[in-house]
Protein backbone atom coordinates (compact mmCIF):
# COMPACT_ATOMS: atom_id res chain seq x y z
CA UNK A 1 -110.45 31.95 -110.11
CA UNK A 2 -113.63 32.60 -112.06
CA UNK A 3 -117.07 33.39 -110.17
CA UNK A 4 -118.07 29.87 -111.98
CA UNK A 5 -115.62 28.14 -110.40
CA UNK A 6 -115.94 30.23 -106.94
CA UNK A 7 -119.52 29.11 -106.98
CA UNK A 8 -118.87 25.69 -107.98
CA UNK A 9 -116.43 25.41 -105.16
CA UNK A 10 -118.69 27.13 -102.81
CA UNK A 11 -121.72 24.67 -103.66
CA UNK A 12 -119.26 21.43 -103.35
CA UNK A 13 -118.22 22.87 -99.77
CA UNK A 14 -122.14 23.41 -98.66
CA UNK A 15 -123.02 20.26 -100.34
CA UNK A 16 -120.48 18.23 -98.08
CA UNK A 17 -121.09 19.84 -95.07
CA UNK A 18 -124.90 19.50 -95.59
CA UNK A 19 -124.56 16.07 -96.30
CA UNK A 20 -122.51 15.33 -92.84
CA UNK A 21 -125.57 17.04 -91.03
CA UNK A 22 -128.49 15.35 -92.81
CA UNK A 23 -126.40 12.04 -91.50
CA UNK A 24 -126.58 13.39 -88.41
CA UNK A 25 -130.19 14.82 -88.31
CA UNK A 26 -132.60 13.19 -90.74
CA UNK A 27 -135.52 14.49 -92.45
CA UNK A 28 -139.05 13.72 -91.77
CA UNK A 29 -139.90 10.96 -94.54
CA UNK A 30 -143.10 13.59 -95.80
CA UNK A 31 -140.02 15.73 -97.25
CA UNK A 32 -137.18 13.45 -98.03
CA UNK A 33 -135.80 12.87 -101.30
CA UNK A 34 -134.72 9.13 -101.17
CA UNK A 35 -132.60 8.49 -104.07
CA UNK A 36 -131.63 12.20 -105.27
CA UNK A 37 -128.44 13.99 -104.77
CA UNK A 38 -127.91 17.98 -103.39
CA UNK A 39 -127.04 19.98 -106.24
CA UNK A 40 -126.93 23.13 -104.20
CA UNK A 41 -128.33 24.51 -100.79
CA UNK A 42 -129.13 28.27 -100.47
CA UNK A 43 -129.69 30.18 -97.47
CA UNK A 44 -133.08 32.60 -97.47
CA UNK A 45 -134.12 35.65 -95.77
CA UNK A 46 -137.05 37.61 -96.71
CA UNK A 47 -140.69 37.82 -95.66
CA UNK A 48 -144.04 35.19 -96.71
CA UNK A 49 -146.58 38.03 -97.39
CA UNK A 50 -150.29 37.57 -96.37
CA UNK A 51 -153.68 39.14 -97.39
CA UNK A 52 -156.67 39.49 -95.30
CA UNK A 53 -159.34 38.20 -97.47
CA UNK A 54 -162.66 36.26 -96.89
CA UNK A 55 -162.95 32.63 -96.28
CA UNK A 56 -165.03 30.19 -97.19
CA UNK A 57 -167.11 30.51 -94.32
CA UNK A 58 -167.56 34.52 -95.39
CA UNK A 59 -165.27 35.52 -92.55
CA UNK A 60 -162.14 37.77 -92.76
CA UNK A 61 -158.64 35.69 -91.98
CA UNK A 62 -155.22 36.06 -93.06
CA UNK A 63 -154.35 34.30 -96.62
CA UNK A 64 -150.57 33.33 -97.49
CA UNK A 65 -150.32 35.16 -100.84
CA UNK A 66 -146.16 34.61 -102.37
CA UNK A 67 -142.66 34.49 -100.51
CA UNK A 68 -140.75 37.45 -101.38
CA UNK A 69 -137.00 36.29 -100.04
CA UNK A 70 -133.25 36.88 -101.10
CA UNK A 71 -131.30 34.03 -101.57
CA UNK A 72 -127.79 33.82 -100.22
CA UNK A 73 -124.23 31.38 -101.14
CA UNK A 74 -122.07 32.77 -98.30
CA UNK A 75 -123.69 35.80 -96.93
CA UNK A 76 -123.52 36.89 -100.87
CA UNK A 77 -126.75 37.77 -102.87
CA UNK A 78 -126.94 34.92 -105.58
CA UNK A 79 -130.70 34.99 -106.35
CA UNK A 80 -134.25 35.35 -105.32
CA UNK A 81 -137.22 33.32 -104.55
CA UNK A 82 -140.82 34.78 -105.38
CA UNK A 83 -144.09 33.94 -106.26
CA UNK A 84 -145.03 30.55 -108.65
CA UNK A 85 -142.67 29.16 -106.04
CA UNK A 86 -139.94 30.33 -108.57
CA UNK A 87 -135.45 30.23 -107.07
CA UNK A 88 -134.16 32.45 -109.97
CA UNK A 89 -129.94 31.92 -109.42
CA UNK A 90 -127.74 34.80 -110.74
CA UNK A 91 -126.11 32.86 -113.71
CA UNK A 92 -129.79 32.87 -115.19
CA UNK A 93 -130.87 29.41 -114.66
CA UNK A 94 -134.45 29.17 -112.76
CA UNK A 95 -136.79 26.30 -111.25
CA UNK A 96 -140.90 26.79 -110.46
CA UNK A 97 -141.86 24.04 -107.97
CA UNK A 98 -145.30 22.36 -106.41
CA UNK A 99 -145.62 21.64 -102.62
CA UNK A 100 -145.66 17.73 -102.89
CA UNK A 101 -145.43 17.01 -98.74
CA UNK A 102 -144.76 19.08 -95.76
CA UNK A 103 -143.84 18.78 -91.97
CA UNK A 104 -143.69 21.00 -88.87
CA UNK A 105 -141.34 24.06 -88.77
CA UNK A 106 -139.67 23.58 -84.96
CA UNK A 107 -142.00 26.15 -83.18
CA UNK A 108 -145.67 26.80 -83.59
CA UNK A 109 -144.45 30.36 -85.01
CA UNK A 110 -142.01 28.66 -88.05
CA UNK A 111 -143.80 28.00 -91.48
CA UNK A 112 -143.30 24.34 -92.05
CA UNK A 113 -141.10 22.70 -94.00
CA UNK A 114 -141.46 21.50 -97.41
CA UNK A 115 -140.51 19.37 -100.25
CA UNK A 116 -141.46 20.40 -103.86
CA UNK A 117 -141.61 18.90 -106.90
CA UNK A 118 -140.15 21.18 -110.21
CA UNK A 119 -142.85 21.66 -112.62
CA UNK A 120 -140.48 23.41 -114.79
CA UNK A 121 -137.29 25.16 -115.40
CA UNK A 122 -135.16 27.39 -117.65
CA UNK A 123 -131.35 28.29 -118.25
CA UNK A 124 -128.33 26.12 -118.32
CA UNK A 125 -126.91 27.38 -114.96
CA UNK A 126 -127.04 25.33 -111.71
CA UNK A 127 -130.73 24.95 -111.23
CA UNK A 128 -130.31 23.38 -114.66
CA UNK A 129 -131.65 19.30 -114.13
CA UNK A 130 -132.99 20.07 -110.81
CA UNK A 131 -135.58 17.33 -109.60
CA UNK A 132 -136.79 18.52 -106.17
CA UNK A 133 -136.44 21.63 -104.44
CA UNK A 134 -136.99 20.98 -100.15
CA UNK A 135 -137.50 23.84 -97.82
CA UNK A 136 -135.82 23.19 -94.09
CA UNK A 137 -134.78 25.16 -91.24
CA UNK A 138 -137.49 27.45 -91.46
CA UNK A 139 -137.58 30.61 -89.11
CA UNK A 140 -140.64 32.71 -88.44
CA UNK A 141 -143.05 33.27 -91.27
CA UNK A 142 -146.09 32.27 -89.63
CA UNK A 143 -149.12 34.64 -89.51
CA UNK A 144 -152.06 33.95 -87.55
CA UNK A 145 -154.72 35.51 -85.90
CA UNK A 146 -157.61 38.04 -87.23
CA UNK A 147 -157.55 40.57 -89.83
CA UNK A 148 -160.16 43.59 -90.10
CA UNK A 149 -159.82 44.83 -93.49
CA UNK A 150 -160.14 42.93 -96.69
CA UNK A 151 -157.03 43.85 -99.37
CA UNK A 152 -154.55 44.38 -96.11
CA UNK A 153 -151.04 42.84 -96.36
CA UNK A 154 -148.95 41.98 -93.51
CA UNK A 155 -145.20 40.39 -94.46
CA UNK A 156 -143.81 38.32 -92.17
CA UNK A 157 -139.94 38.03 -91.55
CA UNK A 158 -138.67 34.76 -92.31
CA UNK A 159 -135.66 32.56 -93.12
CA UNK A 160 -134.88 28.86 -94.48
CA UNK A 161 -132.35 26.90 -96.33
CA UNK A 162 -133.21 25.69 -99.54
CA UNK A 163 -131.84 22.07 -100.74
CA UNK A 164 -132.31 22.09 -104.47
CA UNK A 165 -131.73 18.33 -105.42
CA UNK A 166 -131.68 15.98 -109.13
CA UNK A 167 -132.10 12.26 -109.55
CA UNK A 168 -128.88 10.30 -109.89
């Protein structure tokens, strides 16, 4: 069997079982994507990296700056997510999304989840026709507190599954 067809099994398999828990658990509406089916859903781990920068207000806090995460089919490498948002997939194909609506990650220290629109894509792969791209699950990633040097980075360990969906 080719790694095409491995991966197209392996997204039909995810897609199903995805689709019996969103029956069971749904969304908040701020996120959902009435009307659109999963193409794919992608597990992350990585870190959201922040930089201690002035406010408005002239006073030093921590600033989210870009995700820096691997994204995994299987406990297999099969892309990355990185700044723009851009979800680059192996066989080429790529999406860049906009934060359209978000709700609460489950604890105070979870960044929250997402839904966001694609702005723009490339490739013929599997991202290829993708509509909306919604972050859930989320783990960790949430930096607060003071900072006391301007052009410090912290990265913060997180994790989430990422739905990528298209219009039907």
């Amino acid at each position: 069997m080719s790694l095409l067809n491995n991966t197209a099994l392996a997204a039909f398999l995810l897609t199903a079982s995805f689709v019996t828990a969103s029956a069971q658990t749904p969304l908040p509406d701020a996120i959902a994507a009435p009307g659109e089916k999963t193409v794919l859903t992608l597990h992350a781990e990585g870190a959201q990296v922040y930089e201690c920068k002035a406010a408005a207000d002239g006073k030093l806090a921590w600033a989210f700056r870009e995700p820096i995460a691997t994204l995994l089919l299987d406990g297999k490498t099969v892309g990355r997510h990185y700044t723009g948002p851009n979800w680059e997939h192996i066989d080429s194909s790529a999406v860049v999304g906009k934060a359209i609506g978000n709700a609460p990650g489950a604890t105070p220290n979870d960044i929250p989840w997402l839904k966001l629109e694609v702005t723009s894509g490339r490739g013929t792969g599997i991202l290829n026709g993708v509509t909306t791209v919604q972050r859930i699950n989320t783990a960790g990633g949430k930096l607060e507190g003071a900072c006391d040097r301007p052009g410090t980075y912290r990265n913060v360990p997180y994790s989430a599954d990422y739905v990528f969906l298209r219009k039907s």
